[in-house]
N, C-alpha and C. Protein backbone atom coordinates (compact mmCIF):
# COMPACT_ATOMS: atom_id res chain seq x y z
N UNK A 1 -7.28 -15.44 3.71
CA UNK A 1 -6.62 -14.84 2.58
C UNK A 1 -5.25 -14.35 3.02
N UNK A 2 -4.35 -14.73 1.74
CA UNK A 2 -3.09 -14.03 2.02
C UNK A 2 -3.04 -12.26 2.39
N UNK A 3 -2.18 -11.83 3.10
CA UNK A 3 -1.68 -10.49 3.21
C UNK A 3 0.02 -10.15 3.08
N UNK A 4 0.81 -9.27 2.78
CA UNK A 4 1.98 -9.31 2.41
C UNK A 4 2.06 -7.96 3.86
N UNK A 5 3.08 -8.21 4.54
CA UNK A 5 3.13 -6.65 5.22
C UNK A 5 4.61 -6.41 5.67
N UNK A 6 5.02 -4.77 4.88
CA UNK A 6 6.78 -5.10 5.07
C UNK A 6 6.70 -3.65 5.83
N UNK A 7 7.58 -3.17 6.04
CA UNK A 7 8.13 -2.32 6.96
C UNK A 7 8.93 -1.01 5.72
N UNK A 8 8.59 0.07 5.11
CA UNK A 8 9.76 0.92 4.32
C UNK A 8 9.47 1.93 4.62
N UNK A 9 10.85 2.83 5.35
CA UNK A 9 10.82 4.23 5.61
C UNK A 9 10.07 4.75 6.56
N UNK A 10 9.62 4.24 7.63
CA UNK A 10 8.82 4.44 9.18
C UNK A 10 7.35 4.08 8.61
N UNK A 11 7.10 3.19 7.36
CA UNK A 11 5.79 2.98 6.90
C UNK A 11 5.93 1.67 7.54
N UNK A 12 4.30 1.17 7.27
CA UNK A 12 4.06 -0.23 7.42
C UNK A 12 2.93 -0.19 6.37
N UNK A 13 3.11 -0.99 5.07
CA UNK A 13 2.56 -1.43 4.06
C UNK A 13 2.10 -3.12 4.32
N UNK A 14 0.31 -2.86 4.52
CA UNK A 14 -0.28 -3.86 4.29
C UNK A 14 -0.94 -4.27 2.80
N UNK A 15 -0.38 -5.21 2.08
CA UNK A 15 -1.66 -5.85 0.56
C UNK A 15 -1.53 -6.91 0.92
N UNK A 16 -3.20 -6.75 0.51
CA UNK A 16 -4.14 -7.71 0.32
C UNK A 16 -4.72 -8.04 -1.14
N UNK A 17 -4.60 -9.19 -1.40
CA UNK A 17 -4.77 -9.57 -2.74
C UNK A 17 -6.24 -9.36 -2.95
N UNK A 18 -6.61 -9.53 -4.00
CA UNK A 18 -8.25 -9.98 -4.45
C UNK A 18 -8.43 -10.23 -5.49
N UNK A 19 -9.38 -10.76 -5.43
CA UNK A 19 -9.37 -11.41 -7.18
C UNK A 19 -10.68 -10.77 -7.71
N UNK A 20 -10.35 -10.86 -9.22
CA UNK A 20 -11.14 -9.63 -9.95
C UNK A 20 -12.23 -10.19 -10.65
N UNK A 21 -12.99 -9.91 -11.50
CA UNK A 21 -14.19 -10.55 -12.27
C UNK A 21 -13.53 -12.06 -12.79
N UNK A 22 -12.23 -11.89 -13.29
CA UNK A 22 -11.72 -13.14 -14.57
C UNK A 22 -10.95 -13.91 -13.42
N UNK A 23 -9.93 -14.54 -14.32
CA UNK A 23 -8.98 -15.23 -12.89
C UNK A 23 -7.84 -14.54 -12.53
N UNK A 24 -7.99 -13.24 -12.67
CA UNK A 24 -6.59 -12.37 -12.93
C UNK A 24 -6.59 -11.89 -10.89
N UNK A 25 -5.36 -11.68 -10.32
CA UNK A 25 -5.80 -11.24 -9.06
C UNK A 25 -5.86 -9.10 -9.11
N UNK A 26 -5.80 -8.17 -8.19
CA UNK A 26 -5.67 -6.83 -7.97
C UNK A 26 -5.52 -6.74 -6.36
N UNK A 27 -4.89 -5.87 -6.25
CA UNK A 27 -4.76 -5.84 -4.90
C UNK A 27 -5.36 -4.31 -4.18
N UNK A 28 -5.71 -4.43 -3.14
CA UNK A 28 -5.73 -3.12 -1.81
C UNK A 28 -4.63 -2.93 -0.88
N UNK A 29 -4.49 -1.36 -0.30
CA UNK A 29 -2.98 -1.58 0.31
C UNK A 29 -3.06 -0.84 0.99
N UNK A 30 -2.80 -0.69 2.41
CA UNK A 30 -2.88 0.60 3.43
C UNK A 30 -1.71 0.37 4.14
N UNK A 31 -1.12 2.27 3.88
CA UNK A 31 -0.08 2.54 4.47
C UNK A 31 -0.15 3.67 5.67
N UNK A 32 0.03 2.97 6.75
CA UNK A 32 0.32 3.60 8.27
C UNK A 32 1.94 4.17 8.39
N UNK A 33 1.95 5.34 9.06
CA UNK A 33 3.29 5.13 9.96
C UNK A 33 3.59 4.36 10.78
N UNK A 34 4.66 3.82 11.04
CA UNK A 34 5.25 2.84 11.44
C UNK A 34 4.43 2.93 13.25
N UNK A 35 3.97 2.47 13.73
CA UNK A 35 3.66 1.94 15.21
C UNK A 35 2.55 2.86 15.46
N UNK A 36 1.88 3.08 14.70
CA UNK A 36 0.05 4.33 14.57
C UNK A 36 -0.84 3.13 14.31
N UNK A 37 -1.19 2.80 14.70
CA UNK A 37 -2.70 2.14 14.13
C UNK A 37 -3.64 2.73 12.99
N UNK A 38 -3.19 3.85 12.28
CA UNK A 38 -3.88 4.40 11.15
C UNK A 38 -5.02 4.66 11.61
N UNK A 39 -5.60 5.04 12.33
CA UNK A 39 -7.02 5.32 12.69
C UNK A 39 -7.32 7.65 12.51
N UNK A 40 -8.53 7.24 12.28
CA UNK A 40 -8.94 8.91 11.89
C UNK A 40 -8.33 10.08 12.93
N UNK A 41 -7.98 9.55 14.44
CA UNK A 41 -7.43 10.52 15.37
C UNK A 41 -5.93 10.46 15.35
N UNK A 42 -5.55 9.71 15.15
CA UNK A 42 -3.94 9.62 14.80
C UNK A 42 -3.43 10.51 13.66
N UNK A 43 -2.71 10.99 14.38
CA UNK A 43 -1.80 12.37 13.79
C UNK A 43 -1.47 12.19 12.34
N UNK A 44 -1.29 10.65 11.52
CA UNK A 44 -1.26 10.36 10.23
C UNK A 44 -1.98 9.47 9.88
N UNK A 45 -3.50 9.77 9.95
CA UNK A 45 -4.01 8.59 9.67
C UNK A 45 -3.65 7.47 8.26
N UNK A 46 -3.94 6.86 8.41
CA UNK A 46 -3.76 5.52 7.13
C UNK A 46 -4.26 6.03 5.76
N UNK A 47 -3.59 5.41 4.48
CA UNK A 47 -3.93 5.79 3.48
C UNK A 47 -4.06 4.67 3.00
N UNK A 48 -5.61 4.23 2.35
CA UNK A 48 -5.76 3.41 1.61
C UNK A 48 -5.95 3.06 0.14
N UNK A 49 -5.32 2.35 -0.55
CA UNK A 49 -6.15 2.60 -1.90
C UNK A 49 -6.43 0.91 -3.10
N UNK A 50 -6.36 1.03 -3.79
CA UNK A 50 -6.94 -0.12 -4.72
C UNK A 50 -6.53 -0.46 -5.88
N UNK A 51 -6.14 -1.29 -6.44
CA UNK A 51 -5.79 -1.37 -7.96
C UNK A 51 -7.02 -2.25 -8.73
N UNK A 52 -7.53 -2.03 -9.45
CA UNK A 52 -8.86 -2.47 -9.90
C UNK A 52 -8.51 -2.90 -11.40
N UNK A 53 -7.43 -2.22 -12.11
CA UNK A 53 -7.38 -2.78 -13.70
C UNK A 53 -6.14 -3.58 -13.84
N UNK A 54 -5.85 -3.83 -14.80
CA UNK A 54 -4.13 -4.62 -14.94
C UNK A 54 -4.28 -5.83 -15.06
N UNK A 55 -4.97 -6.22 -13.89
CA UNK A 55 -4.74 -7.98 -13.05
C UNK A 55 -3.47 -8.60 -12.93
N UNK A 56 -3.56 -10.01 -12.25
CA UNK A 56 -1.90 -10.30 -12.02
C UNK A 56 -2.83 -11.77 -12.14
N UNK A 57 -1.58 -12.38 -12.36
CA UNK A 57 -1.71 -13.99 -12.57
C UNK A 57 -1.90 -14.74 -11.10
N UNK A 58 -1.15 -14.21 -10.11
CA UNK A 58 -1.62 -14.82 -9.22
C UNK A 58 -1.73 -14.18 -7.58
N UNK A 59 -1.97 -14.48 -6.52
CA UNK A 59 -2.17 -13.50 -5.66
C UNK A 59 -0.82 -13.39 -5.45
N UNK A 60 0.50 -13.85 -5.01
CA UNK A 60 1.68 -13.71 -4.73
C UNK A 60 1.94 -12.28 -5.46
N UNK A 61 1.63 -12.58 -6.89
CA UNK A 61 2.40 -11.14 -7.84
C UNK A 61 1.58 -10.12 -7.56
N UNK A 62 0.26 -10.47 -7.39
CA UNK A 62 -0.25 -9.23 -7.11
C UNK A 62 0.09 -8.34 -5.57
N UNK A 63 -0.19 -9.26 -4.67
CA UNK A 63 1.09 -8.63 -3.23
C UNK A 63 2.54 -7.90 -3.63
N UNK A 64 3.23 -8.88 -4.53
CA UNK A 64 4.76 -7.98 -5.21
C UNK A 64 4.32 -6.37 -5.93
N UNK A 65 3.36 -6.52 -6.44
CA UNK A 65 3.25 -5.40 -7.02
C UNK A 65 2.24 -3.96 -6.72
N UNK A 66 1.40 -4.62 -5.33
CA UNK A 66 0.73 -3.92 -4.42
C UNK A 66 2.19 -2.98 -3.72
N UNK A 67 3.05 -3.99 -3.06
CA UNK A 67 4.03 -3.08 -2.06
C UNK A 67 4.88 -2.20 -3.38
N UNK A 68 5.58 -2.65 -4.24
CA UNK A 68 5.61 -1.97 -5.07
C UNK A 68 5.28 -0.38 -5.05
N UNK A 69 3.94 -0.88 -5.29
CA UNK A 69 3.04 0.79 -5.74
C UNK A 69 3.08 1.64 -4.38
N UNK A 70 3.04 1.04 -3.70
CA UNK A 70 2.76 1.72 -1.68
C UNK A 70 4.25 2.34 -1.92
N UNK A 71 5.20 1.53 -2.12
CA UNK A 71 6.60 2.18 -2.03
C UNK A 71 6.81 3.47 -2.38
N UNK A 72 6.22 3.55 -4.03
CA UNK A 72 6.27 4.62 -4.75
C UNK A 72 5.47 5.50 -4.22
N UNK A 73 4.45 5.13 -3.84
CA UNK A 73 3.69 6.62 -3.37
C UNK A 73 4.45 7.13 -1.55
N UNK A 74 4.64 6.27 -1.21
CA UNK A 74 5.63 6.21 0.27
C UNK A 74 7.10 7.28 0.17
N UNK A 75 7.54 6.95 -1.45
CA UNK A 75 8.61 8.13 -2.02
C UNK A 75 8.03 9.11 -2.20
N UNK A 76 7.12 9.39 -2.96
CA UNK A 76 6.55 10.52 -3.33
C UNK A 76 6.52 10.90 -2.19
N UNK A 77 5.32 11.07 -0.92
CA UNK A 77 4.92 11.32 0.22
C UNK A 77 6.24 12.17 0.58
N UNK A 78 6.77 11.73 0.92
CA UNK A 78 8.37 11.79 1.47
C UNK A 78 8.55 13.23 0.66
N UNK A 79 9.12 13.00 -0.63
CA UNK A 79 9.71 14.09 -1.09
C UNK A 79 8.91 15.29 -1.25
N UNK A 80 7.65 14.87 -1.49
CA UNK A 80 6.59 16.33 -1.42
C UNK A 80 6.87 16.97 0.34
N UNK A 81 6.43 16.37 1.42
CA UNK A 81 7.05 16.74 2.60
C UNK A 81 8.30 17.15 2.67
N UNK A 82 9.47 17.02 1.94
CA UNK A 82 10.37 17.78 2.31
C UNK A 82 10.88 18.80 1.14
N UNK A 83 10.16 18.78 0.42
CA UNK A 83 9.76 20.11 -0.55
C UNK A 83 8.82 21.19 0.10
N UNK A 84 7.77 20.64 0.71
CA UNK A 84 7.16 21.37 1.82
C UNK A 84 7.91 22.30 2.72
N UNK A 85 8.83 21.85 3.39
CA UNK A 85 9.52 22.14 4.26
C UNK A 85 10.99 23.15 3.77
N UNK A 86 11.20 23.13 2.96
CA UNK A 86 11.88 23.77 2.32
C UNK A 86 13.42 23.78 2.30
């Protein structure tokens, strides 16, 4: 199976396509800091999550729109941390 994996903002965004009940695809997507292996002892472990409704026509769009969503929550992340910080 295809995987899409890009590099934004010291992240590394992996999706993975999947295909859903119909012929529509959805994707899964885990975002590491950049050179962490995401694992439970690592200082940031990995965040994973799922898109289950919507569907996409094919696995390509659904990868476009997996990193997409990682991005946005990759911004968010970001700006809540430096709202944190004050």
């Amino acid at each position: 199976m295809q995987m899409t994996t890009e590099e934004y903002k010291g992240f590394t965004i992996v999706v993975t396509p999947v295909k859903d009940k119909g012929d529509l695809w959805d994707f899964d997507y885990r975002i590491t800091k950049t050179g962490q292996g995401g694992q439970d002892t690592d200082p940031a472990p990995a965040i994973t999550r799922s898109q289950t409704a919507g569907g996409h026509a094919t696995a390509e769009i659904a990868c476009v729109a997996g990193v997409q969503v990682a991005r946005t929550e990759i911004d968010n992340l970001l700006a809540l941390a430096q709202t944190a910080a004050g």
